[in-house]
C-alpha atoms as a PDB file:
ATOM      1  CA  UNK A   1      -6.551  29.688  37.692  1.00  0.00           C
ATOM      2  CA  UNK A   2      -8.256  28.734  34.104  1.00  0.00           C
ATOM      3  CA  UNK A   3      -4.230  27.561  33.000  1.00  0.00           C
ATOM      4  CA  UNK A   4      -3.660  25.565  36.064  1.00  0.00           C
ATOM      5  CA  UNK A   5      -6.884  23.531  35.401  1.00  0.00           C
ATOM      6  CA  UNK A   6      -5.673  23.212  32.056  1.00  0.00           C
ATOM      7  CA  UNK A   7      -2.176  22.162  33.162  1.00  0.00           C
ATOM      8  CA  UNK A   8      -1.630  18.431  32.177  1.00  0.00           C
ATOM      9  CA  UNK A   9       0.039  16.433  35.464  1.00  0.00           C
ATOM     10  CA  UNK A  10       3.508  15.823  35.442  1.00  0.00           C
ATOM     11  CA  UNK A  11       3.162  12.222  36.164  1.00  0.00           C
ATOM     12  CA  UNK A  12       0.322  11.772  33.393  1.00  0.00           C
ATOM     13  CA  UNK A  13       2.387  13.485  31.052  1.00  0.00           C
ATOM     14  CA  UNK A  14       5.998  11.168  32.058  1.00  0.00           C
ATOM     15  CA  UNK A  15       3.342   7.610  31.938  1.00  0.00           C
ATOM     16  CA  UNK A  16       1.859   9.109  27.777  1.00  0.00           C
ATOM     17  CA  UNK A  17       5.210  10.353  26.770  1.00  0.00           C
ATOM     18  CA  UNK A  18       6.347   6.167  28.070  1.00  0.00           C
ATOM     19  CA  UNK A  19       3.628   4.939  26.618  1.00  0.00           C
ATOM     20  CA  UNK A  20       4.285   6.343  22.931  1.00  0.00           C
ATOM     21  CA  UNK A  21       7.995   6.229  23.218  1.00  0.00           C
ATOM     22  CA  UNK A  22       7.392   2.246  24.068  1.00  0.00           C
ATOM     23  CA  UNK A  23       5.121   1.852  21.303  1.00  0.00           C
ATOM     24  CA  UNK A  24       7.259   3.610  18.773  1.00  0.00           C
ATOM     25  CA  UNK A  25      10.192   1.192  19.871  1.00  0.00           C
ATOM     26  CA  UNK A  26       7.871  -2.153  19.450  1.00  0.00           C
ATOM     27  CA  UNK A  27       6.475  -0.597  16.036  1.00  0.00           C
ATOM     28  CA  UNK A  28       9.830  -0.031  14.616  1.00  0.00           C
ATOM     29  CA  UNK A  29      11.796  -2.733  16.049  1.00  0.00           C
ATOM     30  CA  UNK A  30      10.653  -5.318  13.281  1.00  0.00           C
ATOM     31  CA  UNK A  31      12.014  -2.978  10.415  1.00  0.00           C
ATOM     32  CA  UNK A  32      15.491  -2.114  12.249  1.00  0.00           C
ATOM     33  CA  UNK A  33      15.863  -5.296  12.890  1.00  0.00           C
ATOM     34  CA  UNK A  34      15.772  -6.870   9.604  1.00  0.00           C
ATOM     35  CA  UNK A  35      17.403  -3.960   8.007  1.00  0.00           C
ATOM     36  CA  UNK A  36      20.778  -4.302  10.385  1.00  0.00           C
ATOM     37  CA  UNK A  37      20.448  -7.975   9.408  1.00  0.00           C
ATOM     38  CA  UNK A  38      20.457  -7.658   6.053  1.00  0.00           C
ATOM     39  CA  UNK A  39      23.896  -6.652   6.080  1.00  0.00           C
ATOM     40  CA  UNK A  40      24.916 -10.171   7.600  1.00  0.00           C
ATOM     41  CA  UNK A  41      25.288 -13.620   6.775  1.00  0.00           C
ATOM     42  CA  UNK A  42      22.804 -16.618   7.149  1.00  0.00           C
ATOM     43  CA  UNK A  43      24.642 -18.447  10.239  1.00  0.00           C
ATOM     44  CA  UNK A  44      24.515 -14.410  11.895  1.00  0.00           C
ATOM     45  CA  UNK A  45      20.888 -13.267  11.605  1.00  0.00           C
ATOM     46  CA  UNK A  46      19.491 -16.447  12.086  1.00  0.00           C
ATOM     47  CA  UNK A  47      21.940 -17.987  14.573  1.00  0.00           C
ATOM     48  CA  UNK A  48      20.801 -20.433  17.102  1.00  0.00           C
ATOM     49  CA  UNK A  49      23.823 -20.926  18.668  1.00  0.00           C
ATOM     50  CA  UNK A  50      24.262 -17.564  20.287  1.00  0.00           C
ATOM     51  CA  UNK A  51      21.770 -15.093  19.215  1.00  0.00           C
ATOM     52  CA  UNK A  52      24.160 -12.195  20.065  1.00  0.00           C
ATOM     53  CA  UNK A  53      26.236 -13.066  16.728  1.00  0.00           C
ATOM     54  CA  UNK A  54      23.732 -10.847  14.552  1.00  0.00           C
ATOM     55  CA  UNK A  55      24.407  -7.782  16.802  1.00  0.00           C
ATOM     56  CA  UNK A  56      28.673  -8.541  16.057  1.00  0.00           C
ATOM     57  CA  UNK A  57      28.409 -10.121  12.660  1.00  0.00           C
ATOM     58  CA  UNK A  58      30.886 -13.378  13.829  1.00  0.00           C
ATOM     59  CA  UNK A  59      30.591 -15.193  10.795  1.00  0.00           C
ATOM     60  CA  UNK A  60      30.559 -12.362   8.784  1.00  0.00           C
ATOM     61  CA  UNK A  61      33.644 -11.008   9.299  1.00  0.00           C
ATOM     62  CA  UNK A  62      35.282 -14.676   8.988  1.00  0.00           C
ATOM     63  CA  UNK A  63      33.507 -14.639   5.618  1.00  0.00           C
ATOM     64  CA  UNK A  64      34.147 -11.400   4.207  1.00  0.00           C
ATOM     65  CA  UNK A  65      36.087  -9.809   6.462  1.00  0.00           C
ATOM     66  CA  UNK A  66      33.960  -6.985   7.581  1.00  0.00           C
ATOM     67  CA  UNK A  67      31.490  -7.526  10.112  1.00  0.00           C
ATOM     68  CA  UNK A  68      28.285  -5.991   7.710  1.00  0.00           C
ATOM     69  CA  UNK A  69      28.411  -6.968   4.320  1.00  0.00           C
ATOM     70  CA  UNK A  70      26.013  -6.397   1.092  1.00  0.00           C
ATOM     71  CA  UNK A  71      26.577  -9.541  -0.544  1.00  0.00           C
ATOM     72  CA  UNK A  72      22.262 -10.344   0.088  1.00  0.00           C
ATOM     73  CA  UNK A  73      21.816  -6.589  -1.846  1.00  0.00           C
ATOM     74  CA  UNK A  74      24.205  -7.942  -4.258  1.00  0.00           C
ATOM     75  CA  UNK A  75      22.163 -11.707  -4.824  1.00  0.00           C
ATOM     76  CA  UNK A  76      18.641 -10.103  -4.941  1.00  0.00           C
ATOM     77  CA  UNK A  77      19.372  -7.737  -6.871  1.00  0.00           C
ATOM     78  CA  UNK A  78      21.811  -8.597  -9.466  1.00  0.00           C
ATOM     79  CA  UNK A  79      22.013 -11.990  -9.185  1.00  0.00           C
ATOM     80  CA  UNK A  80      18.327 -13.073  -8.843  1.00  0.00           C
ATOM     81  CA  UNK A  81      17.279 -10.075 -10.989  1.00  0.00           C
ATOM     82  CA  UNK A  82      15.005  -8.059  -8.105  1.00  0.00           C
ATOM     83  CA  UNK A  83      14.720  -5.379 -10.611  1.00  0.00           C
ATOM     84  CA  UNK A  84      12.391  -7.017 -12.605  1.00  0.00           C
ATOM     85  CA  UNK A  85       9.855  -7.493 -10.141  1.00  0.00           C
ATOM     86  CA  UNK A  86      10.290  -3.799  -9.067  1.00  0.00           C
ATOM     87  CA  UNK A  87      10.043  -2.338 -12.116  1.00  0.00           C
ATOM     88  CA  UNK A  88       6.549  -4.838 -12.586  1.00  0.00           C
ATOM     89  CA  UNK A  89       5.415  -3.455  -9.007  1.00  0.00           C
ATOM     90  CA  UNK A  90       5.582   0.020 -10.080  1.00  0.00           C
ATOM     91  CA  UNK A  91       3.798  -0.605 -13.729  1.00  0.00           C
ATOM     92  CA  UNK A  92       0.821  -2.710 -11.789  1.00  0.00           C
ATOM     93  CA  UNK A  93       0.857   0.061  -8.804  1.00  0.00           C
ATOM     94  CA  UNK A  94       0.456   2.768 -11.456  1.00  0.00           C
ATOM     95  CA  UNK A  95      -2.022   1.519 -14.107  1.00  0.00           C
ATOM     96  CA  UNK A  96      -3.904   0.170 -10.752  1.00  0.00           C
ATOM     97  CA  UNK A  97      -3.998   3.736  -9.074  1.00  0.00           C
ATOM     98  CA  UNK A  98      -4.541   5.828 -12.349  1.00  0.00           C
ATOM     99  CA  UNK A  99      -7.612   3.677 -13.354  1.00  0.00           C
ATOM    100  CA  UNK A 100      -8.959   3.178  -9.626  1.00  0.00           C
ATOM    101  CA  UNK A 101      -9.332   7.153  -9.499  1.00  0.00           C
ATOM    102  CA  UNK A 102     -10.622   7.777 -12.745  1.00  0.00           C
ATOM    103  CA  UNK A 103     -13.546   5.394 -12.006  1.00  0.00           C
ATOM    104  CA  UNK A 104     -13.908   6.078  -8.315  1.00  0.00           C
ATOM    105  CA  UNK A 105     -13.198   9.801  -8.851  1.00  0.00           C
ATOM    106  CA  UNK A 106     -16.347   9.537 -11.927  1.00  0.00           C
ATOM    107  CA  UNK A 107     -18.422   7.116  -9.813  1.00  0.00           C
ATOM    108  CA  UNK A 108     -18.224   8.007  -6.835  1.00  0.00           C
ATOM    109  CA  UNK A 109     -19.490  11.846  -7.791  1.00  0.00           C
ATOM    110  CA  UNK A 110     -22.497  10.490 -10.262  1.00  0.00           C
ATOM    111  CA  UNK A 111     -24.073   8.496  -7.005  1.00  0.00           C
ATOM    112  CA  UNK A 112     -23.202  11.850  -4.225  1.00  0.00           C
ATOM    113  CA  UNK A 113     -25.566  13.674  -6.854  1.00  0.00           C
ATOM    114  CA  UNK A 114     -27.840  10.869  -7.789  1.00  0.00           C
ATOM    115  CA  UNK A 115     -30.978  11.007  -6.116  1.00  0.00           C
ATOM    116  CA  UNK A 116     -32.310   7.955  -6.850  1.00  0.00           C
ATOM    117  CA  UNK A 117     -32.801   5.228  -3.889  1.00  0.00           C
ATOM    118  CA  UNK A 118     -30.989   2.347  -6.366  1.00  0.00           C
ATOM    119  CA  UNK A 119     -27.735   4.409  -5.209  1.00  0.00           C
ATOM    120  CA  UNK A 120     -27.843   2.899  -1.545  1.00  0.00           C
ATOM    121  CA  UNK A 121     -27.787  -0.571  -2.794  1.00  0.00           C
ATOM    122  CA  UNK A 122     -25.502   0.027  -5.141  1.00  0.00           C
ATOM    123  CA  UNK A 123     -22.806   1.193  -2.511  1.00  0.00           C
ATOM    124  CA  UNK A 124     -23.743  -1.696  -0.259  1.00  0.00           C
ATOM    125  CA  UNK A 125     -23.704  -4.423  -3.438  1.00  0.00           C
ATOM    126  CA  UNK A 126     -20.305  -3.024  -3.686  1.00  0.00           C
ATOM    127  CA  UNK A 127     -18.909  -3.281  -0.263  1.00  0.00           C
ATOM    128  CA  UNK A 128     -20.188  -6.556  -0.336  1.00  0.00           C
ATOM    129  CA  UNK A 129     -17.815  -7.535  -2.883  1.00  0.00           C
ATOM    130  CA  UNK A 130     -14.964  -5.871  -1.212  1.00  0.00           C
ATOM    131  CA  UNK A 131     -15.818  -7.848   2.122  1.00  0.00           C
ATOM    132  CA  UNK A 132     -15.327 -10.988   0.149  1.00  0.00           C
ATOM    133  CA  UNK A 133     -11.384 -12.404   0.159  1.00  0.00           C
ATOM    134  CA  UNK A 134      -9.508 -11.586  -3.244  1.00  0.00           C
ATOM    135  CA  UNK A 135      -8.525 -15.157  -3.063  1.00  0.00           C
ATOM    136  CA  UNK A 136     -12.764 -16.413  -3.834  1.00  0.00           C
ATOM    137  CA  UNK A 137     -12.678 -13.599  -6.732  1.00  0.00           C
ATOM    138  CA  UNK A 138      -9.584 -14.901  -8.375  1.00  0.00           C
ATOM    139  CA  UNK A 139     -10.280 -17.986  -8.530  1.00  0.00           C
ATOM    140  CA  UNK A 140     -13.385 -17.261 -11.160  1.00  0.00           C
ATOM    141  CA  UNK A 141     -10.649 -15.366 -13.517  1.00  0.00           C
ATOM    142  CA  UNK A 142      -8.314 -18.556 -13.894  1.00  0.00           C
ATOM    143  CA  UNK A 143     -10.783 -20.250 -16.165  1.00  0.00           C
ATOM    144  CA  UNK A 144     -11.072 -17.984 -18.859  1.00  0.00           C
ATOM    145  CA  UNK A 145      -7.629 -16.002 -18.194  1.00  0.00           C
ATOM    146  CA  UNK A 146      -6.301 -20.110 -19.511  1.00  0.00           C
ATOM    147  CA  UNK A 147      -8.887 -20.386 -22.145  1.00  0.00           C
ATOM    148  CA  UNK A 148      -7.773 -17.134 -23.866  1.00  0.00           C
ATOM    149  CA  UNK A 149      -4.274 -17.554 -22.987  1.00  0.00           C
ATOM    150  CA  UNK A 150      -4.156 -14.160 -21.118  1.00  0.00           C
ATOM    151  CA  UNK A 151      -3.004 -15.970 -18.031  1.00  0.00           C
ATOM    152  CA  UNK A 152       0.624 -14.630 -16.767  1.00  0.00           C
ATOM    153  CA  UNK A 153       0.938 -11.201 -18.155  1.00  0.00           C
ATOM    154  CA  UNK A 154       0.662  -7.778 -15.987  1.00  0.00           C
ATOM    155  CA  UNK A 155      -2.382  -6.172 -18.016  1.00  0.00           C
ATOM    156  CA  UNK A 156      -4.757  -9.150 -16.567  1.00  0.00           C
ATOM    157  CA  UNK A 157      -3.448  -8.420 -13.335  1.00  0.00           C
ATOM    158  CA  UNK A 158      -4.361  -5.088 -13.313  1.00  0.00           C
ATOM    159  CA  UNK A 159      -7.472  -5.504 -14.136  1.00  0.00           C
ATOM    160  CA  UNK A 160      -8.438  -8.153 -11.308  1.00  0.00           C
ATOM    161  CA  UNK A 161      -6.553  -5.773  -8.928  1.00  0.00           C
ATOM    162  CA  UNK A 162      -8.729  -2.548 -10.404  1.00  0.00           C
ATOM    163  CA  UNK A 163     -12.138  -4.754 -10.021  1.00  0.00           C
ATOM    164  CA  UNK A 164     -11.280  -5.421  -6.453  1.00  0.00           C
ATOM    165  CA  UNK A 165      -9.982  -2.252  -5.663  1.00  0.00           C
ATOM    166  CA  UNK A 166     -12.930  -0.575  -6.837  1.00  0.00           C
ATOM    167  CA  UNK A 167     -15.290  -0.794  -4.662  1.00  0.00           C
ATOM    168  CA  UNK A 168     -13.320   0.513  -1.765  1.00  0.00           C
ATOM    169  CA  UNK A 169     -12.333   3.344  -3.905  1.00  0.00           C
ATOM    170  CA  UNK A 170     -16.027   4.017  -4.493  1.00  0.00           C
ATOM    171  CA  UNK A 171     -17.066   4.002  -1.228  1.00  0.00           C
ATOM    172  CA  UNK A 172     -14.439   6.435   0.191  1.00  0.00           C
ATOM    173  CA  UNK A 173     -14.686   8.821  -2.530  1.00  0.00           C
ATOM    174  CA  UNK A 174     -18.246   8.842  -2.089  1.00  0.00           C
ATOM    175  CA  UNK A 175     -17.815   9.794   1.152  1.00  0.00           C
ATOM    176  CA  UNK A 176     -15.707  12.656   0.082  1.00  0.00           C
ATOM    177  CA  UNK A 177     -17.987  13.978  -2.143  1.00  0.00           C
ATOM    178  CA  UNK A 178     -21.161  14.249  -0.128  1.00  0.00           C
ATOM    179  CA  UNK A 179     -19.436  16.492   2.216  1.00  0.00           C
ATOM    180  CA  UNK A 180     -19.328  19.241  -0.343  1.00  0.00           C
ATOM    181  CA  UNK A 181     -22.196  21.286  -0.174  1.00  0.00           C
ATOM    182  CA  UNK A 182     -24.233  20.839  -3.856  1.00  0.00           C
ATOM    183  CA  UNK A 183     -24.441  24.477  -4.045  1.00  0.00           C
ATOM    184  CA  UNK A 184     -20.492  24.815  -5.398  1.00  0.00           C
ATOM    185  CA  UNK A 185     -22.121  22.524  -8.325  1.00  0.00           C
ATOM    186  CA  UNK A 186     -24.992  25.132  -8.938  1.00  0.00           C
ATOM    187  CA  UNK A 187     -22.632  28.285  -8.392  1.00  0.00           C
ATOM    188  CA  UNK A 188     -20.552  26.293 -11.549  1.00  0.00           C
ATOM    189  CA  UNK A 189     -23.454  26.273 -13.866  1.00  0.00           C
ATOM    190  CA  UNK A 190     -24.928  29.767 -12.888  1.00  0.00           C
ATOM    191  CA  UNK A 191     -21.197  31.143 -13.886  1.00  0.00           C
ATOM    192  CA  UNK A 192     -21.669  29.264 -17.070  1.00  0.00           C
ATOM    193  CA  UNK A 193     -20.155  25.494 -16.794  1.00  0.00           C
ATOM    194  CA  UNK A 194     -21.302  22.441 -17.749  1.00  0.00           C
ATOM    195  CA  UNK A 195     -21.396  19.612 -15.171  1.00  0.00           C
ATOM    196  CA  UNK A 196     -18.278  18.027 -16.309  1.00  0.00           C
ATOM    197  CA  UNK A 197     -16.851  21.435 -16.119  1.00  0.00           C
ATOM    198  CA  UNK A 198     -18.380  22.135 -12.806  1.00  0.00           C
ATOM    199  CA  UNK A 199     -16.508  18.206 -11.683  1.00  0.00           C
ATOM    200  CA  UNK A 200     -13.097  19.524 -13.098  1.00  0.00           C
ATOM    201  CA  UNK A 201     -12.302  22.988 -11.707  1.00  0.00           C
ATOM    202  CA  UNK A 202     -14.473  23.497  -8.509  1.00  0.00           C
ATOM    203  CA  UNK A 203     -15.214  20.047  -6.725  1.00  0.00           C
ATOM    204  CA  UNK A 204     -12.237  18.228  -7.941  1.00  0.00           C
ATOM    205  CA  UNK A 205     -10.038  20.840  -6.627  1.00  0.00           C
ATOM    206  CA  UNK A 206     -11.858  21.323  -3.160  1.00  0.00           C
ATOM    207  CA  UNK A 207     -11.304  17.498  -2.649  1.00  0.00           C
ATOM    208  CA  UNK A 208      -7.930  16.869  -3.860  1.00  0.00           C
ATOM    209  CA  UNK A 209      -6.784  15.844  -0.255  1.00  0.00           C
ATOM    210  CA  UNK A 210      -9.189  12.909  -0.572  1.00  0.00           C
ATOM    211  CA  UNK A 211      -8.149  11.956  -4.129  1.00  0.00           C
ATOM    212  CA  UNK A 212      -4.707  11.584  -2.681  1.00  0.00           C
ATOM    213  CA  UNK A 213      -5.497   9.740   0.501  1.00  0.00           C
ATOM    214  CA  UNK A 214      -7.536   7.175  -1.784  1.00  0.00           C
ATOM    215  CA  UNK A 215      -5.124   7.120  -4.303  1.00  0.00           C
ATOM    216  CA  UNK A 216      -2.411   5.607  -2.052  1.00  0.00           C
ATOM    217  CA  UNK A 217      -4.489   3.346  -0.263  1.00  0.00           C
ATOM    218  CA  UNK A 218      -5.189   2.312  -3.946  1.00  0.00           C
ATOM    219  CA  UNK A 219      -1.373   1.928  -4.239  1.00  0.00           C
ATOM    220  CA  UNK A 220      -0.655  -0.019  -1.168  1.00  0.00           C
ATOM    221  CA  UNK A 221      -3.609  -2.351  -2.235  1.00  0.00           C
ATOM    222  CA  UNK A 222      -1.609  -3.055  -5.520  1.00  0.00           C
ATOM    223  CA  UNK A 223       1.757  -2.782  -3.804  1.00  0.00           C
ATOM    224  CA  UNK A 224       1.577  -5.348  -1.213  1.00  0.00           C
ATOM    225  CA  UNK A 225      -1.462  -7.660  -3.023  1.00  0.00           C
ATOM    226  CA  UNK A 226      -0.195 -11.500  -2.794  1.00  0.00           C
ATOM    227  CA  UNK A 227      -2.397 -13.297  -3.599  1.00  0.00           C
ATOM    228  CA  UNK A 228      -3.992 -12.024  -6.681  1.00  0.00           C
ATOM    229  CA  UNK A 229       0.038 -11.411  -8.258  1.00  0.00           C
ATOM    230  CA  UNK A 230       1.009 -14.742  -6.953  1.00  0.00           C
ATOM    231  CA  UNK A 231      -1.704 -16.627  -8.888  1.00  0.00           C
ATOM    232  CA  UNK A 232      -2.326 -14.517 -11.935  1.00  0.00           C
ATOM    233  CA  UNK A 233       1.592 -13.817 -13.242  1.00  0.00           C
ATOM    234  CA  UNK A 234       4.582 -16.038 -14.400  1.00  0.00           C
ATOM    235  CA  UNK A 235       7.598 -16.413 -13.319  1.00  0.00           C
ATOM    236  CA  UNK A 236       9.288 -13.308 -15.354  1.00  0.00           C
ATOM    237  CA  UNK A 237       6.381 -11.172 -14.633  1.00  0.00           C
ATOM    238  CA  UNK A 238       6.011 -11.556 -10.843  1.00  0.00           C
ATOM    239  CA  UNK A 239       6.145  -8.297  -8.607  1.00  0.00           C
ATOM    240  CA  UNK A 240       7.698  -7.789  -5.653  1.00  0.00           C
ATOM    241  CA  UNK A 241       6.051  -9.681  -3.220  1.00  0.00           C
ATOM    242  CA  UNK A 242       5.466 -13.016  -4.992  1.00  0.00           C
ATOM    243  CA  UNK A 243       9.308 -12.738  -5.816  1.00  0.00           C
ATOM    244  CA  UNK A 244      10.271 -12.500  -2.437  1.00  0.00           C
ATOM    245  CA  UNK A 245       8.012 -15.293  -1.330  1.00  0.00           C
ATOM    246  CA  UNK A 246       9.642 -17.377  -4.095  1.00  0.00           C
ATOM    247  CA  UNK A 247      13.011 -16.372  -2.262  1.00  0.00           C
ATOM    248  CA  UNK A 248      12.242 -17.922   0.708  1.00  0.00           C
ATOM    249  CA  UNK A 249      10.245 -20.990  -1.159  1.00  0.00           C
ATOM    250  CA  UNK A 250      14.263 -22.407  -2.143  1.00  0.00           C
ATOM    251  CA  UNK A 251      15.575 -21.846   1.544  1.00  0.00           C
ATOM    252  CA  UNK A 252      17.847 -25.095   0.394  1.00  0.00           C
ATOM    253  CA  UNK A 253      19.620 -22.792  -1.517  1.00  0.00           C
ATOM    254  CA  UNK A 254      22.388 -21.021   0.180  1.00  0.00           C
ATOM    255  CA  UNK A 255      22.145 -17.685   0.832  1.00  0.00           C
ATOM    256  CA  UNK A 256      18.139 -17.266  -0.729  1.00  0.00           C
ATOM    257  CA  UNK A 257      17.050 -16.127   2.842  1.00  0.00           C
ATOM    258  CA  UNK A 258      19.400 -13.458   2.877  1.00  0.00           C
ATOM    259  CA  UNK A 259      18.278 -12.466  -0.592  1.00  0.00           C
ATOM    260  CA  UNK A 260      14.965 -12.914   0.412  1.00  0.00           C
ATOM    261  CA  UNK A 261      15.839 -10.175   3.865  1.00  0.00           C
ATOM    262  CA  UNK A 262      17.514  -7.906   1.102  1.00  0.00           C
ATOM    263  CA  UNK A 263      14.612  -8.184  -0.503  1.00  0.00           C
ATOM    264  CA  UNK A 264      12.045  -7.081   2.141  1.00  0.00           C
ATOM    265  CA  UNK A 265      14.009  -3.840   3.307  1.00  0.00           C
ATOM    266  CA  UNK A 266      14.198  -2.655  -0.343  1.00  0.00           C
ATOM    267  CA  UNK A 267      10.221  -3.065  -0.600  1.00  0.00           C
ATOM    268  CA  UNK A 268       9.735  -1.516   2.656  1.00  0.00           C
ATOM    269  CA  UNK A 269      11.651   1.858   2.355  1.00  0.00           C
ATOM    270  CA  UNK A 270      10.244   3.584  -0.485  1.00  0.00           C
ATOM    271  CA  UNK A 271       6.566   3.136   1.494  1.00  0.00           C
ATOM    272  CA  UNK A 272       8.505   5.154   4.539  1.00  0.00           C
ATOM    273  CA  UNK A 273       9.233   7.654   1.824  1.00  0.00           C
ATOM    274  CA  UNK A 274       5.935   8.122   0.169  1.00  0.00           C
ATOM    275  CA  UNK A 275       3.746   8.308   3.689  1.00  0.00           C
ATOM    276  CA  UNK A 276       6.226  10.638   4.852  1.00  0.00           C
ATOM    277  CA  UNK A 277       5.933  12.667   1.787  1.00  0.00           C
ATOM    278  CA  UNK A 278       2.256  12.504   1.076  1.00  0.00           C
ATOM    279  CA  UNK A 279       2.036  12.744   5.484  1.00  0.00           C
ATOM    280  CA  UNK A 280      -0.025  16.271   5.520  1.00  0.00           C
ATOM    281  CA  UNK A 281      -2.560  15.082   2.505  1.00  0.00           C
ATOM    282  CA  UNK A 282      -3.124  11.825   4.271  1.00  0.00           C
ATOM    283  CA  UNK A 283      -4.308  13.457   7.384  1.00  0.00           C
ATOM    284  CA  UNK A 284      -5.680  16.454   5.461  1.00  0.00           C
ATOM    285  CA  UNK A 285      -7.875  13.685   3.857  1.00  0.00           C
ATOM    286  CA  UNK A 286      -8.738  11.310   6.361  1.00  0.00           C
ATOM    287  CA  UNK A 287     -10.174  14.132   8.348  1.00  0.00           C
ATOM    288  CA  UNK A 288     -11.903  15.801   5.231  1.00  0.00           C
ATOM    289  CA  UNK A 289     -13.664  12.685   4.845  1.00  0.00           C
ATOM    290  CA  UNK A 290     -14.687  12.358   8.670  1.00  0.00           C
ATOM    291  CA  UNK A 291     -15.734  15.950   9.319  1.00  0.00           C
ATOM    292  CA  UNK A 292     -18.930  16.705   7.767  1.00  0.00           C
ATOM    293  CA  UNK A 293     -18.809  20.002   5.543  1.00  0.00           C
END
């Protein structure tokens, strides 16, 4: 009797099983689409004429004889270089994450064990901060990043992006660290540790889903950041982002949207691959940090 109650209806069950499978097509339609056009020409994927020509590739295979072609792979990436700004997306997202934890990771476990009331204001001074745009901050670094000629290079950059990052990094790890219970600190020093040593091999390890989950919000932050990399770096030292933007800022040169379409699917995939790879600490995290221990 108990398992019939239980029993989801069929017709609830059809209308949520519609519901996601709908939701799953709108959500991914944006990426399959502009992947399957990347492999076409610019009179194809963005024909007015007859919109079914990027589902047969027309003018594609009356340009190159196939109806997909890789020629847009071929002009970001060789021709326009794309591998520069990849290989700056990946220094930035690194030196961004690495110093984001070792400060939040340091911070954020000083003020869960700080009893002093200044702690409080000291979270809420810093999500102020993080509520304001990057754009306001930036715009107080250009000054002196010109007067000491630092403007342009990736180390500034890193540094804005760390100083915004921050507080967000604070806040969440905070959060993490409150919900272990003070007495795995006070077991650590009874056994002999010091506090640092207590920090390294019993809370550190208990939280490591958390470190994760904030570490790649910390790397998307970096990762898909406009306008703090379009405004702080030069031309040879943009990242990904600001380089594809700059793609589609010379649309009177033929072929740049395609380039620019290239472009965006090569950005996009490896984030498929790392959510999908870090998929059990993310959720393993998030709930860690909503569950109180």
């Amino acid at each position: 009797m108990s398992s019939q109650a239980r029993r989801t209806p069929t017709g609830l069950k059809i209308a949520t099983n519609g519901f996601v499978l709908v939701w799953l097509l709108l959500a991914a339609f944006p990426f399959v689409w502009t992947l399957w056009g990347s492999f076409k020409v610019e009179l194809d994927f963005f024909s007015i004429a007859d919109w079914t020509n990027a589902l047969t590739g027309k003018n594609t295979q009356d340009t190159y004889g196939s109806p997909v072609t890789g020629a847009g792979y071929y002009g970001a990436w060789v021709k326009e270089e794309f591998w520069r700004a990849v290989i700056n997306t990946f220094i930035v997202c690194f030196f961004v994450v690495c110093t984001s934890l070792t400060i939040g990771t340091l911070g954020g476990y000083a003020l869960s064990r700080s009893g002093y009331r200044y702690t409080f204001w000291l979270l809420i001074t810093a999500l102020i901060f993080r509520a304001m745009p990057p754009i306001t901050l930036v715009a107080g670094y250009l000054l002196p990043f010109f007067e000491w000629n630092l403007w342009g290079i990736l180390p500034t950059t890193i540094i804005v992006l760390v100083a915004i990052n921050q507080p967000f990094t604070l806040w969440m790890l905070h959060s993490f660290f409150q919900n272990i219970p003070k007495e795995l600190d006070e077991s650590a020093k009874v056994d002999g540790c010091t506090q640092f040593q207590a920090f390294r091999h019993v809370i550190v390890p208990v939280m490591w889903p958390g470190v994760i989950t904030t570490g790649l919000f910390s790397f998307l932050l970096a990762y898909n950041d406009f306008a703090v990399t379009s405004m702080l770096l030069s031309e040879s030292n943009r990242t990904m982002v600001p380089e594809i933007a700059a793609f589609l800022g010379t649309t009177y040169t033929e072929g740049n949207v395609m380039f620019a379409v290239a472009a965006v699917v090569s950005a996009t995939a490896p984030l498929f691959v790392l959510v999908m790879f870090f998929q059990r600490q993310i959720v393993s995290g998030l709930t860690a940090g909503a569950v109180k221990g």
